[in-house]
Protein backbone atom coordinates (compact mmCIF):
# COMPACT_ATOMS: atom_id res chain seq x y z
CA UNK A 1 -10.75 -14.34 21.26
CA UNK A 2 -9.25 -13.99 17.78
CA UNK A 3 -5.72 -12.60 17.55
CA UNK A 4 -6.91 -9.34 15.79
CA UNK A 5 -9.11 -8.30 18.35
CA UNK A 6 -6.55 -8.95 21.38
CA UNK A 7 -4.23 -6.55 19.23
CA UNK A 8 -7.22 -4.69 18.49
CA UNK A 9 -7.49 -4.12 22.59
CA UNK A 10 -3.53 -4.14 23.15
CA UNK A 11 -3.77 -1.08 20.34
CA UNK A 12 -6.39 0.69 22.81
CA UNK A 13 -4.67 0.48 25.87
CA UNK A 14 -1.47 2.13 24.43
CA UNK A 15 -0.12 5.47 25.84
CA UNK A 16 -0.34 8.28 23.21
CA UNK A 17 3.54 8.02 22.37
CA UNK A 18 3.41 4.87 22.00
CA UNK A 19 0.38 5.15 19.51
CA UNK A 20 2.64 7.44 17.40
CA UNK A 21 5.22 4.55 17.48
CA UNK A 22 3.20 1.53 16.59
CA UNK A 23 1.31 4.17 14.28
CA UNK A 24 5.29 5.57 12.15
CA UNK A 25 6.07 1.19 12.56
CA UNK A 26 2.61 0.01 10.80
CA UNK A 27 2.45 2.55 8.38
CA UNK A 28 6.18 1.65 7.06
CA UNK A 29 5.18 -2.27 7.51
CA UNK A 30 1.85 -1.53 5.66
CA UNK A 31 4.24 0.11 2.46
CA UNK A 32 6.88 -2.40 2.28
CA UNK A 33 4.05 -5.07 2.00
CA UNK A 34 2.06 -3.15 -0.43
CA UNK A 35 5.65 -2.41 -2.19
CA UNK A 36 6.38 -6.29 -2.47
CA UNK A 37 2.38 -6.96 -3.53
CA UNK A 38 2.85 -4.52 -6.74
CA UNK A 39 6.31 -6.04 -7.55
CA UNK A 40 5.04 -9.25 -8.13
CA UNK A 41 1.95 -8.28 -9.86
CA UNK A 42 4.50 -6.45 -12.04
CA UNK A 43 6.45 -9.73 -12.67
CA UNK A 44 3.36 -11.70 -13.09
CA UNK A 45 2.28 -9.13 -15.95
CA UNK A 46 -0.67 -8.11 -14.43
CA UNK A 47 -0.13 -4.32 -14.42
CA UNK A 48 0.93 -4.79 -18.44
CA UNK A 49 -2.82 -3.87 -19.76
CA UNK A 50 -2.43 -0.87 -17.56
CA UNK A 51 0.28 0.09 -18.12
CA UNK A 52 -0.07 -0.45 -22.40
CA UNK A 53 -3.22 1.91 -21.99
CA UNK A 54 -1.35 4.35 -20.18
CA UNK A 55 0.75 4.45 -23.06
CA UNK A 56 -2.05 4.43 -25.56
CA UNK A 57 -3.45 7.38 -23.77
CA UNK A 58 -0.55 9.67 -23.78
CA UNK A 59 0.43 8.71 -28.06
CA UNK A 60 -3.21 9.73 -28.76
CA UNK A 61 -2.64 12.86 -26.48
CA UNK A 62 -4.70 12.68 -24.40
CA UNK A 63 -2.70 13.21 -21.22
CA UNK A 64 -1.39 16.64 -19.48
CA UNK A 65 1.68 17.48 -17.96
CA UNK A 66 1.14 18.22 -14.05
């Protein structure tokens, strides 16, 4: 059995509260790697074509405050 699908059946067999824990833990985990994935795509340069039409965008107007 892989190691995803015993956590896979450990996740199943938890109590409700502690659903809501591992739940509140994994969603936190899940951000702080997503955080550290966009840094270094930022420091790589790989957002810069976004980010250079984002500015594009707005000079020719065509962007709206929220």
């Amino acid at each position: 059995m892989s190691k995803v699908k015993r956590i896979e059946r450990e996740v199943q067999e938890l109590s409700a509260k502690e659903l809501t824990e591992f739940r509140e833990w994994f969603l936190e985990f899940d951000w702080q790697v997503w955080d550290r994935q966009i840094e270094r795509d930022a420091e790589a340069g790989k957002l810069d074509s976004l980010a250079e039409e984002a500015l594009r965008e707005h000079t020719a107007g065509k962007t709206k405050p929220f």
